[in-house]
N, C-alpha and C. Protein backbone atom coordinates (compact mmCIF):
# COMPACT_ATOMS: atom_id res chain seq x y z
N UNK A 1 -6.10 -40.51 40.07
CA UNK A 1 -6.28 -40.98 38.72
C UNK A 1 -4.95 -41.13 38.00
N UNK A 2 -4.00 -40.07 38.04
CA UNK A 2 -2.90 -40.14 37.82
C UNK A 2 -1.73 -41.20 38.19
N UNK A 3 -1.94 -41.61 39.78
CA UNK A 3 -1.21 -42.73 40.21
C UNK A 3 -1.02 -43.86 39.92
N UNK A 4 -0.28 -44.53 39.66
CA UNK A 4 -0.29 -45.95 40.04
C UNK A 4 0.81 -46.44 40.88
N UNK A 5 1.13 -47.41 41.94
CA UNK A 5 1.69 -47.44 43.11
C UNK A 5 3.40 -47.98 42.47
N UNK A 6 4.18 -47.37 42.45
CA UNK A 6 4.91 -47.69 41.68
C UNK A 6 5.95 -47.92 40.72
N UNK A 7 4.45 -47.02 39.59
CA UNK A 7 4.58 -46.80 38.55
C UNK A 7 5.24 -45.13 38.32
N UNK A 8 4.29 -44.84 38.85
CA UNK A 8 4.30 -42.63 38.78
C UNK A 8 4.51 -42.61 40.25
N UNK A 9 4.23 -43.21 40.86
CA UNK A 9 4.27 -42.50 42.43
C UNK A 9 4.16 -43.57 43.57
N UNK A 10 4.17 -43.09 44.89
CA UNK A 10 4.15 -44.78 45.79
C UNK A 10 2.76 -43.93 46.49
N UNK A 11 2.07 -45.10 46.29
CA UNK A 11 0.71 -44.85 47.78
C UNK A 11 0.60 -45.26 49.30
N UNK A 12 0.64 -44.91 49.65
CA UNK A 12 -0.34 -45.57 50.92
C UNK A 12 -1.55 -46.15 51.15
N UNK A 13 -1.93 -47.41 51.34
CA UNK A 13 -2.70 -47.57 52.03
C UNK A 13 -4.27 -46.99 53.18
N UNK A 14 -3.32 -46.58 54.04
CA UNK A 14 -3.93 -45.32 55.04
C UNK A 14 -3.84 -44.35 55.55
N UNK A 15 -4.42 -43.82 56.13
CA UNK A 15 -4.23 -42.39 56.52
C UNK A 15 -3.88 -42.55 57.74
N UNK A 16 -2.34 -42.52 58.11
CA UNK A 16 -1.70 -43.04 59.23
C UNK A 16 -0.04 -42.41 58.93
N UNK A 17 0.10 -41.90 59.95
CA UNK A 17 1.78 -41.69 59.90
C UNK A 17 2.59 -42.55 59.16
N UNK A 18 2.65 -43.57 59.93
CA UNK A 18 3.31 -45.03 60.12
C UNK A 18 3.42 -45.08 58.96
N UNK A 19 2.15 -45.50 58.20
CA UNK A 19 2.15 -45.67 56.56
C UNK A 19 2.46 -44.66 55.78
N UNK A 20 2.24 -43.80 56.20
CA UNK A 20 3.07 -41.96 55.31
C UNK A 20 4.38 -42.13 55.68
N UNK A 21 5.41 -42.28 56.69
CA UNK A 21 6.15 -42.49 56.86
C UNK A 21 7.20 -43.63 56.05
N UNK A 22 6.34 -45.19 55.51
CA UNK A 22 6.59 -46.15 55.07
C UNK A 22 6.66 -45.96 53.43
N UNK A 23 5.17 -44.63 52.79
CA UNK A 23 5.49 -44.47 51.66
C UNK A 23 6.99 -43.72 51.13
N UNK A 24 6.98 -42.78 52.46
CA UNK A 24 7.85 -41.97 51.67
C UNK A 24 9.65 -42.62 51.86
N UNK A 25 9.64 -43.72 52.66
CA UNK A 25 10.92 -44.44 52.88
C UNK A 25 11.04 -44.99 51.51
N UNK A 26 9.66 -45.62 50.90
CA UNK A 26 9.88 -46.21 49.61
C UNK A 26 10.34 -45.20 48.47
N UNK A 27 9.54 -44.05 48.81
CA UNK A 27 9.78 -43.44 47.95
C UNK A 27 11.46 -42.60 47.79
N UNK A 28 12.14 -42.31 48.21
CA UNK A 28 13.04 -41.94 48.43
C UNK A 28 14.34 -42.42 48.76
N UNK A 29 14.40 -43.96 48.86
CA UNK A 29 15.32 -44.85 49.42
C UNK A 29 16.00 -45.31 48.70
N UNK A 30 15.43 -45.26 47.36
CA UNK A 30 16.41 -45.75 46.41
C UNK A 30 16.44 -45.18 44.84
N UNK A 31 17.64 -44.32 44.44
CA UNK A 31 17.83 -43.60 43.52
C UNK A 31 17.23 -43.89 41.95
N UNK A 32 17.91 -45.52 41.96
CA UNK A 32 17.06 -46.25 40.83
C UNK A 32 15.21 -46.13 40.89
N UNK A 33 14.38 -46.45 41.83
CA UNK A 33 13.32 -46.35 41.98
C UNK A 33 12.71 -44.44 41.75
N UNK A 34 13.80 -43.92 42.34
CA UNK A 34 12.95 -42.45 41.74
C UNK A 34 13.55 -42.31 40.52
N UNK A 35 14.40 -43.03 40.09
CA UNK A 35 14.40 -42.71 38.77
C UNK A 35 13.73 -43.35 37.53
N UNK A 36 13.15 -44.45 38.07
CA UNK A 36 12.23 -45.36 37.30
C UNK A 36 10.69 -44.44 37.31
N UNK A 37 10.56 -43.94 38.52
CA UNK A 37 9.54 -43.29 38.94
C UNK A 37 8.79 -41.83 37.80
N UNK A 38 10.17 -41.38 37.91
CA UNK A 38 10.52 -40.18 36.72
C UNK A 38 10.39 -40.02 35.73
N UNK A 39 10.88 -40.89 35.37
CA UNK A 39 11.05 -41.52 33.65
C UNK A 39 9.70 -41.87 33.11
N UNK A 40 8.51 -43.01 34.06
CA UNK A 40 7.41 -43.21 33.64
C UNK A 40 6.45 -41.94 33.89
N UNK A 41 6.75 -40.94 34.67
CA UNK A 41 5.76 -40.10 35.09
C UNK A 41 5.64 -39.18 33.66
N UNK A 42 6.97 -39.37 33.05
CA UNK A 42 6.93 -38.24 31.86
C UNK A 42 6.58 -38.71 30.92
N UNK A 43 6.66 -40.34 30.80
CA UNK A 43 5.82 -40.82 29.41
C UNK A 43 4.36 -40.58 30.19
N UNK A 44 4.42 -40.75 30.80
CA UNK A 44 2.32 -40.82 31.17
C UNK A 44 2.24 -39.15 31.17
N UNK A 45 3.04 -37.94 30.89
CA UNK A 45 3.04 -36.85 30.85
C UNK A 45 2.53 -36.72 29.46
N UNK A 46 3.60 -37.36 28.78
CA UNK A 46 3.33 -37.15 26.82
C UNK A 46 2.00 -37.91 26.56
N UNK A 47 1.57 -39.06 27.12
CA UNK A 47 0.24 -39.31 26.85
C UNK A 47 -0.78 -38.49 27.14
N UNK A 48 -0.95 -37.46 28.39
CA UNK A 48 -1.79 -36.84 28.71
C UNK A 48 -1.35 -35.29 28.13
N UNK A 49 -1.82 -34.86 26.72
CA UNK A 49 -1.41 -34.03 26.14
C UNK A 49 -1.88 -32.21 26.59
N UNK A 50 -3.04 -32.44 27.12
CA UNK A 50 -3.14 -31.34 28.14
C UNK A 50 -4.28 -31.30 28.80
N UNK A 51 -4.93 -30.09 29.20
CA UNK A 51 -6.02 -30.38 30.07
C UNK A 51 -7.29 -31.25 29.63
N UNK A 52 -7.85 -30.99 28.19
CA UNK A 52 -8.92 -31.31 27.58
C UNK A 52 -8.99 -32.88 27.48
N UNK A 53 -7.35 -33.12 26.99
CA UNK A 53 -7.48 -34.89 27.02
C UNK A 53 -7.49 -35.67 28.34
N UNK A 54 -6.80 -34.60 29.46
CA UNK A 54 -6.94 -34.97 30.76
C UNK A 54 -8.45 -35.32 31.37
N UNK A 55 -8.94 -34.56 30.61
CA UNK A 55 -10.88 -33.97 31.41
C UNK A 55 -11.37 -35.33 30.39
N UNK A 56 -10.91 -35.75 28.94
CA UNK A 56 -11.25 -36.52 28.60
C UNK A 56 -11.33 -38.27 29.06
N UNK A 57 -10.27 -38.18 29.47
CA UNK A 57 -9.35 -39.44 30.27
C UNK A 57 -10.82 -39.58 31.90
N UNK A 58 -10.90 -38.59 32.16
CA UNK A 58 -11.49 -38.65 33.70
C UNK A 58 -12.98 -39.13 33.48
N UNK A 59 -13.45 -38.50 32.20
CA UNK A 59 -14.84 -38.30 31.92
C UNK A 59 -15.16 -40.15 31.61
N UNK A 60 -14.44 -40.52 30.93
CA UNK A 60 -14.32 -41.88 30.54
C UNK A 60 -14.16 -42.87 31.62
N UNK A 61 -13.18 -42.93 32.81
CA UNK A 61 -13.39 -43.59 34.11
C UNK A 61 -14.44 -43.57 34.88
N UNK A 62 -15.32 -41.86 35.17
CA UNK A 62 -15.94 -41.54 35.22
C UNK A 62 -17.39 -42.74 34.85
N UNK A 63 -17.16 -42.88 33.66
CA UNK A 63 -18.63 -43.62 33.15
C UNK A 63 -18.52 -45.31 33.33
N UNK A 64 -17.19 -45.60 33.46
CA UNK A 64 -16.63 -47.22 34.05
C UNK A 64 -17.61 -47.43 35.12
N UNK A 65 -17.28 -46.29 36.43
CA UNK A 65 -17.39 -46.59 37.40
C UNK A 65 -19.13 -46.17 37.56
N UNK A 66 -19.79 -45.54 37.11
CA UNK A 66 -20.72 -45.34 37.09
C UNK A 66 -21.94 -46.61 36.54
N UNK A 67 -21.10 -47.22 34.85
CA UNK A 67 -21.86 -48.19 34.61
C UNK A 67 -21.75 -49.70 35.45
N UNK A 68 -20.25 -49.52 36.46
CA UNK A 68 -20.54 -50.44 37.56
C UNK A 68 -21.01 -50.68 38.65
């Protein structure tokens, strides 16, 4: 919920070495990118002000995906 590929963090695809291997090349390969990485993880930190708005945030996707 927290992720976005990217943005806060790099994903994978699958559940495969190869591709764990491929995220974490991205992730780590280039100083600018973890530092872009960083920087957004802590504004999406100050948006999510603590657990309750967190549980709030989930409860709300939660009902997206449900009313779809």
């Amino acid at each position: 919920e927290l992720i976005s590929d990217g943005v806060t963090g790099t994903l994978f695809s699958e559940a495969t070495p190869e591709c764990f291997a491929e995220a974490i090349r991205r992730a780590v390969g280039s100083e600018e990118y973890c530092a872009k990485l960083r920087a957004q993880c802590r504004e999406k930190r100050e948006e999510i002000l603590s657990v309750e708005t967190y549980a709030d945030i989930l409860v709300e996707e939660y009902k997206k995906l449900i009313a779809w």
